[in-house]
C-alpha atoms as a PDB file:
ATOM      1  CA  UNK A   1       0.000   0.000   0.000  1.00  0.00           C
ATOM      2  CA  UNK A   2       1.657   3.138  -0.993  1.00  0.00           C
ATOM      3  CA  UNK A   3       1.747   6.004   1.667  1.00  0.00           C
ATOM      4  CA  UNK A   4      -0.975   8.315  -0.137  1.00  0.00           C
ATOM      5  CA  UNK A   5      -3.507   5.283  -0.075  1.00  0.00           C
ATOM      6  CA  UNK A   6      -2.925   4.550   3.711  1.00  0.00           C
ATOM      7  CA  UNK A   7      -3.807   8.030   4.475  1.00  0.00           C
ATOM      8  CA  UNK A   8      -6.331   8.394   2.260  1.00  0.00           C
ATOM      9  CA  UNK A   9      -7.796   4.983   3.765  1.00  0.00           C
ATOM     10  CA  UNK A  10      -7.605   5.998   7.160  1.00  0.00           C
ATOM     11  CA  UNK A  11      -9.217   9.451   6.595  1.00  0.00           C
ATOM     12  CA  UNK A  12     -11.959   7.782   4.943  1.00  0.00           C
ATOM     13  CA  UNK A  13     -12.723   5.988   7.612  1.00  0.00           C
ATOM     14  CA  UNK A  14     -12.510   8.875  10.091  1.00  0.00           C
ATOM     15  CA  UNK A  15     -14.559  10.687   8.068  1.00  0.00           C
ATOM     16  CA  UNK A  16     -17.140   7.764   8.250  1.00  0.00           C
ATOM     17  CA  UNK A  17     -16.701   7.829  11.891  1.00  0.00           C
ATOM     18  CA  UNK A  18     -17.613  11.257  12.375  1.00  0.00           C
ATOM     19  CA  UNK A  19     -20.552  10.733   9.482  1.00  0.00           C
ATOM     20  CA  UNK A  20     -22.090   7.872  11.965  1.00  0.00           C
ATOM     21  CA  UNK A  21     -21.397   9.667  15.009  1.00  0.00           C
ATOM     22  CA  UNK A  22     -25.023  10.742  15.603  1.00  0.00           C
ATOM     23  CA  UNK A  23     -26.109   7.451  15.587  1.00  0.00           C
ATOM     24  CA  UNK A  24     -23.679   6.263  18.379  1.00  0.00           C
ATOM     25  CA  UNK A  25     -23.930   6.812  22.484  1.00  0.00           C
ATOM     26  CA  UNK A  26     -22.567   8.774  24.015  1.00  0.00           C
ATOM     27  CA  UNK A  27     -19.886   5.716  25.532  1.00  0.00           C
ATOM     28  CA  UNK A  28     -19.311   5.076  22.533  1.00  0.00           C
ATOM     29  CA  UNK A  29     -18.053   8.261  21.308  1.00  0.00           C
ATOM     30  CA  UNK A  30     -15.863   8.291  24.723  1.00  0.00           C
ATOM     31  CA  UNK A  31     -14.463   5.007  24.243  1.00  0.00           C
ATOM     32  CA  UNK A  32     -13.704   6.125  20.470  1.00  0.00           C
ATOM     33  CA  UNK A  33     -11.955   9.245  21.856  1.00  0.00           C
ATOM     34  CA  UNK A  34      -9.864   7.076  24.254  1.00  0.00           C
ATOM     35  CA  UNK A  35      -8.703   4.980  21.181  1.00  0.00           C
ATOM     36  CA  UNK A  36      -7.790   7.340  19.367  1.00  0.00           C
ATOM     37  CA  UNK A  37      -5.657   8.847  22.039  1.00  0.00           C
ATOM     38  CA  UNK A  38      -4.136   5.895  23.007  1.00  0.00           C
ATOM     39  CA  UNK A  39      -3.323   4.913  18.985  1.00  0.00           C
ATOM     40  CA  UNK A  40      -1.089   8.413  19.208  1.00  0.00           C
ATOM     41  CA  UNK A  41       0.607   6.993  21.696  1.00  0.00           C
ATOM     42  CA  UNK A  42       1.133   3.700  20.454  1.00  0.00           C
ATOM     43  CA  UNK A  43       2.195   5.337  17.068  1.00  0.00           C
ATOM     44  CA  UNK A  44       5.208   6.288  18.942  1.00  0.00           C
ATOM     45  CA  UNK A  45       5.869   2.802  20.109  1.00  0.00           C
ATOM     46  CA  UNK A  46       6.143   1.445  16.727  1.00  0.00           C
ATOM     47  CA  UNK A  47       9.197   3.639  16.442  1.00  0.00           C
ATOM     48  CA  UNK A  48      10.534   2.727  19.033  1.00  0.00           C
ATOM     49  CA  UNK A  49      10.063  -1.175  18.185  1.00  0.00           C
ATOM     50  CA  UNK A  50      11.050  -0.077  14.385  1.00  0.00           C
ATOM     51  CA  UNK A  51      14.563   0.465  16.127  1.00  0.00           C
ATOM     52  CA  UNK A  52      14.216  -2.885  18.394  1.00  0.00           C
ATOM     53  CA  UNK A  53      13.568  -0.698  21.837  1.00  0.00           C
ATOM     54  CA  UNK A  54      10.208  -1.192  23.950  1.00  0.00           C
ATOM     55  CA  UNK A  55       9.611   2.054  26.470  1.00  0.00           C
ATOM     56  CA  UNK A  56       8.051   1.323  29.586  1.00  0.00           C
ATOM     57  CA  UNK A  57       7.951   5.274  30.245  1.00  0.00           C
ATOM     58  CA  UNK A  58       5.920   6.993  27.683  1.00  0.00           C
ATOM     59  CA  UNK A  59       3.512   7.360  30.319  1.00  0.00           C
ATOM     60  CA  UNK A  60       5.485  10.372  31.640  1.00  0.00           C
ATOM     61  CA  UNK A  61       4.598  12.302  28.549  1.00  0.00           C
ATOM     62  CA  UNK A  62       0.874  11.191  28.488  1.00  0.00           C
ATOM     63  CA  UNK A  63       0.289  12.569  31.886  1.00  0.00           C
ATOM     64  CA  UNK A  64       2.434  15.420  31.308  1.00  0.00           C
ATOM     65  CA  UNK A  65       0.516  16.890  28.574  1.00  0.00           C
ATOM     66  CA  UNK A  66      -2.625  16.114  30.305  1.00  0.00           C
ATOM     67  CA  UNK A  67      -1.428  18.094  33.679  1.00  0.00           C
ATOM     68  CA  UNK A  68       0.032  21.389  30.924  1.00  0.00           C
ATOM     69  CA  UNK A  69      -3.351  20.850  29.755  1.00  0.00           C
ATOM     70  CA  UNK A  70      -5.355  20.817  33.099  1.00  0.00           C
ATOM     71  CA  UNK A  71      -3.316  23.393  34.323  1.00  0.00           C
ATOM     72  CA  UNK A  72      -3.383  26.023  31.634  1.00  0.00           C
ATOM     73  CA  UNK A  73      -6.894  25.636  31.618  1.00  0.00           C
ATOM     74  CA  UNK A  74      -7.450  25.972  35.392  1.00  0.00           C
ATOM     75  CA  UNK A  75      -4.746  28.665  36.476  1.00  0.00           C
ATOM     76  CA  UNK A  76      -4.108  30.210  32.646  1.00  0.00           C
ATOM     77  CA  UNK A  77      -7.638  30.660  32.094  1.00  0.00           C
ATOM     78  CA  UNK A  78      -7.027  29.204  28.566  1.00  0.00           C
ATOM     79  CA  UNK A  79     -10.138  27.313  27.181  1.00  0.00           C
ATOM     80  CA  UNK A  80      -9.346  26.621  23.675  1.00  0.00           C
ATOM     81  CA  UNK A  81      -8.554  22.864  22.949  1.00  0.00           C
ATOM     82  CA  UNK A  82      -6.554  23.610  19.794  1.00  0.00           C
ATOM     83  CA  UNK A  83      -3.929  26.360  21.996  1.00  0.00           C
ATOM     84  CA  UNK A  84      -4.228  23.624  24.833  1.00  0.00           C
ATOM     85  CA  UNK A  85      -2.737  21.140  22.896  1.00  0.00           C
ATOM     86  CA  UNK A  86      -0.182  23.038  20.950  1.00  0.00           C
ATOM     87  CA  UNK A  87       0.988  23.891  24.702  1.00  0.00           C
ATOM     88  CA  UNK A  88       1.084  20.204  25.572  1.00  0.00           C
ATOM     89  CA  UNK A  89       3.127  19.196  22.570  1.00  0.00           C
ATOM     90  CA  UNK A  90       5.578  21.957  22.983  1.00  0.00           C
ATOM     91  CA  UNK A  91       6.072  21.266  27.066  1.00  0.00           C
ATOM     92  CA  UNK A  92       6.146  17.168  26.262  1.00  0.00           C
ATOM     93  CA  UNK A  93       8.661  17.679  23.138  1.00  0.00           C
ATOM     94  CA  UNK A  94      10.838  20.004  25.487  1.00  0.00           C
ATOM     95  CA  UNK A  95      10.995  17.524  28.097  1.00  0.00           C
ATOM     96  CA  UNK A  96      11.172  14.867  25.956  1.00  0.00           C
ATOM     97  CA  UNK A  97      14.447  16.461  24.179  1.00  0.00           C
ATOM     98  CA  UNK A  98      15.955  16.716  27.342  1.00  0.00           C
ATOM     99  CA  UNK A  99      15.547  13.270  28.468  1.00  0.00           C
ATOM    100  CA  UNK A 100      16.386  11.624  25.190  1.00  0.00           C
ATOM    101  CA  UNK A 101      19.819  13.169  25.480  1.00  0.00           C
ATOM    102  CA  UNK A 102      20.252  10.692  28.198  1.00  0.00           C
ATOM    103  CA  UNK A 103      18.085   7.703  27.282  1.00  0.00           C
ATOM    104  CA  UNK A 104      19.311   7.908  23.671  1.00  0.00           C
ATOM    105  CA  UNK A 105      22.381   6.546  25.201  1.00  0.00           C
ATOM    106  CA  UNK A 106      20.849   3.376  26.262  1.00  0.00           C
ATOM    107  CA  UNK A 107      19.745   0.124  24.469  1.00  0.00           C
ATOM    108  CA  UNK A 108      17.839  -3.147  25.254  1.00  0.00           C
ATOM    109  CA  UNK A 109      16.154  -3.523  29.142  1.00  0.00           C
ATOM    110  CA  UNK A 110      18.243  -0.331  30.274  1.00  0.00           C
ATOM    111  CA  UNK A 111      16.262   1.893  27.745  1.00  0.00           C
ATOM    112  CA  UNK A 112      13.018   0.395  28.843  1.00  0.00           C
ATOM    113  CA  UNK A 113      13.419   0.561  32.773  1.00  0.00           C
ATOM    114  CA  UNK A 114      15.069   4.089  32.912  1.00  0.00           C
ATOM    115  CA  UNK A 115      12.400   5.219  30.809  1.00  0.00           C
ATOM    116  CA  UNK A 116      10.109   3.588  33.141  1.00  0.00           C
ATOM    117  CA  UNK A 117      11.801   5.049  36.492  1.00  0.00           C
ATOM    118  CA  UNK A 118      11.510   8.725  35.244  1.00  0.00           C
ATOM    119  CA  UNK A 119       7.700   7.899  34.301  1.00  0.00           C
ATOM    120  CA  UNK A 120       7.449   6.678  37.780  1.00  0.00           C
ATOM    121  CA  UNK A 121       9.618  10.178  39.528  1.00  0.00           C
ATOM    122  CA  UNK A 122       6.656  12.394  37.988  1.00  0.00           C
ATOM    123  CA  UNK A 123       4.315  10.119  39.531  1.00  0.00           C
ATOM    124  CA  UNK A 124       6.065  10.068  43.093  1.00  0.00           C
ATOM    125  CA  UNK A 125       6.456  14.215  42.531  1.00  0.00           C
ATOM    126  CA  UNK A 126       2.750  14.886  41.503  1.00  0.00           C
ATOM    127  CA  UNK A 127       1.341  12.145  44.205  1.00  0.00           C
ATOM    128  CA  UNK A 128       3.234  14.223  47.201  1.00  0.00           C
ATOM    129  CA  UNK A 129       1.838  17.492  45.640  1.00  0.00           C
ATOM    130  CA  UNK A 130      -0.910  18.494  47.578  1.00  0.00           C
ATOM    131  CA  UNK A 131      -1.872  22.036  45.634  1.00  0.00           C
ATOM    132  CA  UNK A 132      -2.473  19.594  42.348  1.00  0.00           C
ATOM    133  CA  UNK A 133      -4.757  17.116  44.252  1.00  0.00           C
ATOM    134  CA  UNK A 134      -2.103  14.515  45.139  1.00  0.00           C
ATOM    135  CA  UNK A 135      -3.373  11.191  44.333  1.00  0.00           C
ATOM    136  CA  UNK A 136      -6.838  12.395  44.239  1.00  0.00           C
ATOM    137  CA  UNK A 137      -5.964  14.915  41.053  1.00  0.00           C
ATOM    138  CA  UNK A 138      -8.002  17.838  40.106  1.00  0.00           C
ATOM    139  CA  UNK A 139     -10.972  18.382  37.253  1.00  0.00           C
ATOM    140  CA  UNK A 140      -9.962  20.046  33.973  1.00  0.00           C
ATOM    141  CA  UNK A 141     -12.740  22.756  32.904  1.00  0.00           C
ATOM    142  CA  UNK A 142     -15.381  22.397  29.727  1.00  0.00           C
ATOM    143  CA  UNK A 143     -13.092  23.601  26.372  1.00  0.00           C
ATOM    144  CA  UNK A 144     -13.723  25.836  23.197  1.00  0.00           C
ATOM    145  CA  UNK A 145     -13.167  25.145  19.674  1.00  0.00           C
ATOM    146  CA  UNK A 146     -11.798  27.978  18.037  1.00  0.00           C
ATOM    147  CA  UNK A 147     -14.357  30.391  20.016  1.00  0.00           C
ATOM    148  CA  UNK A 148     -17.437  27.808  20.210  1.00  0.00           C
ATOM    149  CA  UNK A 149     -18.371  26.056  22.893  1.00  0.00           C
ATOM    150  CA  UNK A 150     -20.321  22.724  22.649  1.00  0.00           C
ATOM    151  CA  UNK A 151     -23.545  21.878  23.931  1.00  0.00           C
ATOM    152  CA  UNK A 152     -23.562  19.200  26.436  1.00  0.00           C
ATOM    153  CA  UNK A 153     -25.317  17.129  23.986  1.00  0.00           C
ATOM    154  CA  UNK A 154     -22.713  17.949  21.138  1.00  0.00           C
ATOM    155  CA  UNK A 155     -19.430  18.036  23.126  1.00  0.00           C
ATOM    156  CA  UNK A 156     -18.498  14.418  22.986  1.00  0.00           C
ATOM    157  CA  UNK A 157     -18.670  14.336  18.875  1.00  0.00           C
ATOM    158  CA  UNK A 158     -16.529  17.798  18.952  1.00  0.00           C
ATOM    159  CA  UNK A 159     -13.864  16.499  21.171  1.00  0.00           C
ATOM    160  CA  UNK A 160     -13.993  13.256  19.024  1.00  0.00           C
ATOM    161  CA  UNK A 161     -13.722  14.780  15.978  1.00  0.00           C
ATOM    162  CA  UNK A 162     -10.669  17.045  17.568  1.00  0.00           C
ATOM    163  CA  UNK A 163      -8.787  13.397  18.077  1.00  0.00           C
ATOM    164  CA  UNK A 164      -9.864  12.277  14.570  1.00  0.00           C
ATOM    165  CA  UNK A 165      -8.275  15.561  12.980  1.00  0.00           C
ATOM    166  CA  UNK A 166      -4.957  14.950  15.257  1.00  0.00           C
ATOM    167  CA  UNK A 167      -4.894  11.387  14.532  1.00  0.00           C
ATOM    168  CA  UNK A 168      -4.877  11.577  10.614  1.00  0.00           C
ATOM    169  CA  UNK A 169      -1.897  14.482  10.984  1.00  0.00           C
ATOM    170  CA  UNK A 170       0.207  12.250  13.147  1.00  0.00           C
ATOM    171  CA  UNK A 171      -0.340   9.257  10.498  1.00  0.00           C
ATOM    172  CA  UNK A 172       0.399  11.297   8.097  1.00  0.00           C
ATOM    173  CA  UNK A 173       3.455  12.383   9.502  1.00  0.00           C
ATOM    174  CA  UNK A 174       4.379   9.034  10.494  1.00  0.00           C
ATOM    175  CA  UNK A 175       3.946   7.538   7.176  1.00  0.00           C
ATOM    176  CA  UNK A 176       6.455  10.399   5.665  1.00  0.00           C
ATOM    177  CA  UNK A 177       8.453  10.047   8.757  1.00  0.00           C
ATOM    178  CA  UNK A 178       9.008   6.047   7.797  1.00  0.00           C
ATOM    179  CA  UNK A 179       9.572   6.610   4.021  1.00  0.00           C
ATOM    180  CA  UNK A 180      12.462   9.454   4.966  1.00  0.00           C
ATOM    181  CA  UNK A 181      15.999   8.267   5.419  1.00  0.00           C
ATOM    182  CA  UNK A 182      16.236   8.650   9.163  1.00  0.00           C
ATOM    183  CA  UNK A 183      12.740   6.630   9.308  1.00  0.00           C
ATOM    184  CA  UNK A 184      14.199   3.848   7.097  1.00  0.00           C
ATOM    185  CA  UNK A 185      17.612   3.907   9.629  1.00  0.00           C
ATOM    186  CA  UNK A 186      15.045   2.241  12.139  1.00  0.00           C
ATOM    187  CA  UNK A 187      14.648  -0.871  11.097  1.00  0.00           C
ATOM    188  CA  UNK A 188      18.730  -0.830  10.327  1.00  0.00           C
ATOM    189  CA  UNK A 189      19.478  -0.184  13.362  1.00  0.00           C
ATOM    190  CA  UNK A 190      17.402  -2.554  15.225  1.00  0.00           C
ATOM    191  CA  UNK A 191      19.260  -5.507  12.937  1.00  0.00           C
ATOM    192  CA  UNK A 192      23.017  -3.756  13.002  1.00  0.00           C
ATOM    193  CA  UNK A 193      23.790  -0.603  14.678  1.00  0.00           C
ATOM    194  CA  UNK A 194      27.323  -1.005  14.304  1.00  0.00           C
ATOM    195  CA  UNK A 195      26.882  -1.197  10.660  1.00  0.00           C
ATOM    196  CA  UNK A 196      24.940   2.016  10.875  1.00  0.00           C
ATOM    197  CA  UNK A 197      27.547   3.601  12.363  1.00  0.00           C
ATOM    198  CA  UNK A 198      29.827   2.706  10.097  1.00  0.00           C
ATOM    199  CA  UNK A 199      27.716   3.811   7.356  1.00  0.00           C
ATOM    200  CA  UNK A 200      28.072   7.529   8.215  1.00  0.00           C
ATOM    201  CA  UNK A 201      24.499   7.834   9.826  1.00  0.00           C
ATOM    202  CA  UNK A 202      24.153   8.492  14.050  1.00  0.00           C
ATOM    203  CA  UNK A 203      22.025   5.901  15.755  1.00  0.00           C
ATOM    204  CA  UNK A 204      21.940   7.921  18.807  1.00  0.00           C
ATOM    205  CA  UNK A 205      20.598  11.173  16.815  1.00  0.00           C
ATOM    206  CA  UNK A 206      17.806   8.622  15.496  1.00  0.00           C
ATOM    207  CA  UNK A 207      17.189   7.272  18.774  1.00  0.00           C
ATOM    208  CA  UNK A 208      16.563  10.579  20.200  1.00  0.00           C
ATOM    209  CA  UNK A 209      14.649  11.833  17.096  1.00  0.00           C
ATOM    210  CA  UNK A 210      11.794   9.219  17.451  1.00  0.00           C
ATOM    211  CA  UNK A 211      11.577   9.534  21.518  1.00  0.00           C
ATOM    212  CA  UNK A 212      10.961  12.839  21.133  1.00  0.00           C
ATOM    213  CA  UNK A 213       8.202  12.448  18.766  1.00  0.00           C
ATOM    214  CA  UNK A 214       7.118  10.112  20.655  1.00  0.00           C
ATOM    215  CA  UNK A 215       7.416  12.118  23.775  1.00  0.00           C
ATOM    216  CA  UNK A 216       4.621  15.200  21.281  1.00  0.00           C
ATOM    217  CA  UNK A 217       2.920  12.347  20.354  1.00  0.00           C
ATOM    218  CA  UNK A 218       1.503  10.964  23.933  1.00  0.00           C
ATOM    219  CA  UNK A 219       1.682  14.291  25.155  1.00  0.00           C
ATOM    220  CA  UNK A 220      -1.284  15.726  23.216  1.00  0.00           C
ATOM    221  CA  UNK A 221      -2.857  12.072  24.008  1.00  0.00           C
ATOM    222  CA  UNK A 222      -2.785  13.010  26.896  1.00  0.00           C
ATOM    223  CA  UNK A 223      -4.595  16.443  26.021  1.00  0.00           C
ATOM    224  CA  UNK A 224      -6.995  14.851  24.636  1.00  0.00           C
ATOM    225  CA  UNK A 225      -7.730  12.772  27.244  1.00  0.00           C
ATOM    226  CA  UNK A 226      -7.702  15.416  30.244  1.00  0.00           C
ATOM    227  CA  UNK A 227     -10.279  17.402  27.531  1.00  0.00           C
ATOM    228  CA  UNK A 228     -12.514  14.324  27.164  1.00  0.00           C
ATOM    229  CA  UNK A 229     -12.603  12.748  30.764  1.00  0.00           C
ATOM    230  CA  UNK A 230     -12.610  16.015  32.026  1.00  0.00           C
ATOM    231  CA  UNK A 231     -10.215  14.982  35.260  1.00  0.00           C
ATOM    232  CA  UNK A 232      -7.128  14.007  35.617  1.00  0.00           C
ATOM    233  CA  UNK A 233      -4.085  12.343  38.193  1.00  0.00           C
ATOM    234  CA  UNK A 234      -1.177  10.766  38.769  1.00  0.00           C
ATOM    235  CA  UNK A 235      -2.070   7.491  37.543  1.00  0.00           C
ATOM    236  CA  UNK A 236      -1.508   8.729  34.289  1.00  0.00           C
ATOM    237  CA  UNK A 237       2.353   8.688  34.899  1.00  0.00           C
ATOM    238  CA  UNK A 238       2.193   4.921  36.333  1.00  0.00           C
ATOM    239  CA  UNK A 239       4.420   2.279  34.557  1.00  0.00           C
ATOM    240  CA  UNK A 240       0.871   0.072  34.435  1.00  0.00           C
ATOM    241  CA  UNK A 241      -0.032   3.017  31.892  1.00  0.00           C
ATOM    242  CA  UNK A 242       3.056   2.633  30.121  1.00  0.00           C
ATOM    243  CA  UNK A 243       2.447  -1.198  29.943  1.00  0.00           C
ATOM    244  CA  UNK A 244      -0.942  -0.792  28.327  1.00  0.00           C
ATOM    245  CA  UNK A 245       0.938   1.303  25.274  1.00  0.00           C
ATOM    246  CA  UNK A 246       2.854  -1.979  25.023  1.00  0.00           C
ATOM    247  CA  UNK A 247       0.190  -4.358  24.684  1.00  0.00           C
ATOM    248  CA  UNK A 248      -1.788  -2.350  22.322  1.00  0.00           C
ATOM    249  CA  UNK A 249       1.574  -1.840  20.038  1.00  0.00           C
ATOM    250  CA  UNK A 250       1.868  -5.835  20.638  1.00  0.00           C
ATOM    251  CA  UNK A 251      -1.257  -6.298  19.626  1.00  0.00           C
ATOM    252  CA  UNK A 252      -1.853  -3.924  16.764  1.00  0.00           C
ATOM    253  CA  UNK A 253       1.594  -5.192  15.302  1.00  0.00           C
ATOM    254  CA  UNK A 254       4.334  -2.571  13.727  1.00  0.00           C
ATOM    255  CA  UNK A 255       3.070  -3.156  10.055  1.00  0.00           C
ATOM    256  CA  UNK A 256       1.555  -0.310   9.251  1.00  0.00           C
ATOM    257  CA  UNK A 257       1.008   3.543  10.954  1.00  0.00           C
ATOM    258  CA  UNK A 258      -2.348   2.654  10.982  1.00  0.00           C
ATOM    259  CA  UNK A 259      -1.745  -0.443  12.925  1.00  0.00           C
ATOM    260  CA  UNK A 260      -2.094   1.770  16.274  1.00  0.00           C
ATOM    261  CA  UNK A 261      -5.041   2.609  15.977  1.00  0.00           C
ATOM    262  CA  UNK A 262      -6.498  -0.902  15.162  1.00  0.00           C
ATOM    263  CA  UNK A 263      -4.961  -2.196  17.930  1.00  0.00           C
ATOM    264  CA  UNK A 264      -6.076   0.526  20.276  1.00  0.00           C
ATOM    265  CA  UNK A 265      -9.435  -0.350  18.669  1.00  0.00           C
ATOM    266  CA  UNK A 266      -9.162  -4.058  20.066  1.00  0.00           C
ATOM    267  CA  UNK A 267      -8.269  -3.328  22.985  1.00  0.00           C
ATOM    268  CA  UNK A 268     -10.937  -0.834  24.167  1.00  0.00           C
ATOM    269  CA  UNK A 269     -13.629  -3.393  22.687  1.00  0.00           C
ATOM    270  CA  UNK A 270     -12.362  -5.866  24.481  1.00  0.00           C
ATOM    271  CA  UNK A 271     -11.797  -3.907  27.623  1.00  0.00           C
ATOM    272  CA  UNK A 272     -15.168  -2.143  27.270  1.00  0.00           C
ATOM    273  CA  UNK A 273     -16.739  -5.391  27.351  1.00  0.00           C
ATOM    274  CA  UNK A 274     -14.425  -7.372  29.683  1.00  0.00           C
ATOM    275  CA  UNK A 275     -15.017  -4.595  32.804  1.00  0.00           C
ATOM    276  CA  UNK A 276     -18.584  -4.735  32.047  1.00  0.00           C
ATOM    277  CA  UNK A 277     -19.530  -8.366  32.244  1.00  0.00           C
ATOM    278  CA  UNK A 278     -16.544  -9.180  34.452  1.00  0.00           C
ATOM    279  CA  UNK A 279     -15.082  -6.412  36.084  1.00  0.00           C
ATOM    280  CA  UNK A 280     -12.912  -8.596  38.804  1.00  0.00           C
ATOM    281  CA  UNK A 281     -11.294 -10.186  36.305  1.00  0.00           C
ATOM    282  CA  UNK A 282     -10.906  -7.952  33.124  1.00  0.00           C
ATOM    283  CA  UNK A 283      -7.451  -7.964  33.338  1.00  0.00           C
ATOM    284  CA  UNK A 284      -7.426 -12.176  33.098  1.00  0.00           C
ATOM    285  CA  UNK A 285      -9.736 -11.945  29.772  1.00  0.00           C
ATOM    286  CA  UNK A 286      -7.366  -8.867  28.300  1.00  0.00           C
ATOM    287  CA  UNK A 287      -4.088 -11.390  28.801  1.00  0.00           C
ATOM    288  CA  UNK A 288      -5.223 -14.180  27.363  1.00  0.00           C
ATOM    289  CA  UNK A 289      -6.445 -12.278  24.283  1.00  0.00           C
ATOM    290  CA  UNK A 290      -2.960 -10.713  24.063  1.00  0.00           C
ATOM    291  CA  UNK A 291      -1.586 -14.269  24.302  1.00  0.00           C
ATOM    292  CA  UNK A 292      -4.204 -15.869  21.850  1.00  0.00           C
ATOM    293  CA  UNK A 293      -3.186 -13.130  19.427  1.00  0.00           C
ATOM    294  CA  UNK A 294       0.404 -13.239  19.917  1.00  0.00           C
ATOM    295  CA  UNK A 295      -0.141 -17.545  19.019  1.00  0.00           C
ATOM    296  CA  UNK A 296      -2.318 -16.845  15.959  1.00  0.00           C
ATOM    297  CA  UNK A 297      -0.736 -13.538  14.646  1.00  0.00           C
ATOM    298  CA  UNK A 298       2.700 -12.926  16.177  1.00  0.00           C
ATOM    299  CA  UNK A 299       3.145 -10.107  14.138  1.00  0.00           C
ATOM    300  CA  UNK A 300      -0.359  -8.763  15.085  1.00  0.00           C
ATOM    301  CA  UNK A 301      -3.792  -7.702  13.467  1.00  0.00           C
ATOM    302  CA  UNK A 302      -2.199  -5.457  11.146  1.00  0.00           C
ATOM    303  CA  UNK A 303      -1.118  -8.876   9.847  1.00  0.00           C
ATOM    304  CA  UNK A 304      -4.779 -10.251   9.561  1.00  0.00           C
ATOM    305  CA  UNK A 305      -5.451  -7.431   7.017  1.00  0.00           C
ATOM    306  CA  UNK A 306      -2.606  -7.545   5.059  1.00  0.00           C
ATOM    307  CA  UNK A 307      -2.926 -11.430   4.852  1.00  0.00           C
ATOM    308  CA  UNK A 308      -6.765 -10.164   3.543  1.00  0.00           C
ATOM    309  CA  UNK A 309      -5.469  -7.757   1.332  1.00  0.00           C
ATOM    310  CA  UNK A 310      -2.984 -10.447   0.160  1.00  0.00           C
ATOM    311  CA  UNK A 311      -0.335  -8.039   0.699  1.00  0.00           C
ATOM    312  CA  UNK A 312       2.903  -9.056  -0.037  1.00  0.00           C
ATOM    313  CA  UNK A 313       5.093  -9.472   2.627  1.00  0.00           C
END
């Protein structure tokens, strides 16, 4: 599939999304909202596996842009969701830059559990904050859209369109991002690095290139889901969090830019359905689909569709 037909094929189906939208509940359109989130993050754990690392820490931008976002709104006075999440992708690349100076050191389990111990310091700093709620975390106020303000009827296919418009940009970018040079280094360096080195390009520079667009990416996820829930805390930033990126990148395979979002997709369906009709035990039914898929499609859904298609491999 050539890059211009994957976006075009994931548009049209956003576009079909927000066509139907009248006709779905209002859970629905939340648990949509929530995928769609969590495929932006997951969109920056496929470059991360591309390059043969797994973070355990992209968490720490996810509830980072969620608290710039809950806190611009609440002590900033600012109400529109499109400046909101410009300043949460600007305050998660920054910090993201300045972390992947460090972690673009780092290969294997060390990149994965530092990532994962400075996910868990903002969680430690924001839980012992008692002015932002401490564990208990403080409400994020109603949002405008360029100067309008949804109804309360209307609000939940406004904010979901919002994540529908962010989601096909960061495909798009993505897919260009993969088809570059540095993009095609990934998969290079995840079979030789040396080799890479040796080549003339810098792994390291790569490394640090896709963490911190991974770092924008889950950061205005995490906008999105502060404007959506409409509360937020430090849960956000907990390694548990981080872990659920992995499983839906697992899941959804690396295929495809798209493959995100599909994943995300299966996994809210599955933990929609799971917490209702067992809620004691969701997590049991949500592991052994990740190990029935991992048995039957190690190289996820994305696979299942391209097997469809009868893509060649």
């Amino acid at each position: 599939m050539s890059a211009d037909k994957t976006v075009i094929r994931f548009a049209g189906f956003l576009l079909a999304l927000l066509l139907c939208a009248s006709f779905i509940p209002q859970w629905g359109l939340f648990m949509l909202t929530i995928v769609l989130a969590n495929g932006l993050v997951v969109l920056g754990c496929l470059l991360f596996l591309r390059a043969g690392l797994v973070s355990f820490g992209q968490a720490l931008y996810f509830c980072f842009g969620a608290y710039t976002t809950g806190l611009a709104a609440n002590f900033l006075n600012v109400t529109d969701v499109f400046l909101l999440l410009l300043m949460s992708a600007v305050t998660s690349g920054i910090m993201a830059w300045l972390l992947g100076v460090l972690l673009s050191k780092y290969r294997a389990i060390f990149f994965g559990l530092l990532s994962m111990a400075f996910s868990m310091i903002l969680y430690g700093l924001l839980a012992k904050t008692e002015s932002l709620g401490s564990t208990d975390g403080f409400n994020v106020p109603a949002v405008t859209i360029l100067g309008y303000e949804p109804s309360s009827e209307s609000v939940r296919v406004s904010i979901l369109a919002v994540a529908a418009l962010l989601a096909l940009l960061a495909v798009s970018f993505g897919q260009a991002f993969l088809k570059s040079p540095m993009g095609l280094l990934l998969t290079a360096i995840r079979d030789n690095e040396i080799r890479v080195e040796y080549m003339g390009a810098s792994a390291q520079k790569t490394i640090h290139t896709i963490y911190v667009i991974g770092g924008v990416f889950a950061g205005l996820a995490g906008s999105i889901v502060a404007v959506s829930v409409g509360h937020i805390d430090p849960t956000m930033a907990v390694w548990t969090t981080s872990g659920e990126f992995v499983f839906i990148t697992i899941m959804g395979g690396i295929g495809s830019v798209i493959a995100p979002f599909l994943g995300a997709l299966a996994f809210g369906i599955i933990h929609t359905v799971a917490f209702s009709e067992s809620p004691n035990t969701w997590q049991l039914v949500l592991g052994t689909a990740l190990i029935g898929i991992i048995y039957i499609l190690p190289d996820g859904l994305w696979s299942l569709l391209s097997r469809l298609r009868g893509d060649k491999k």
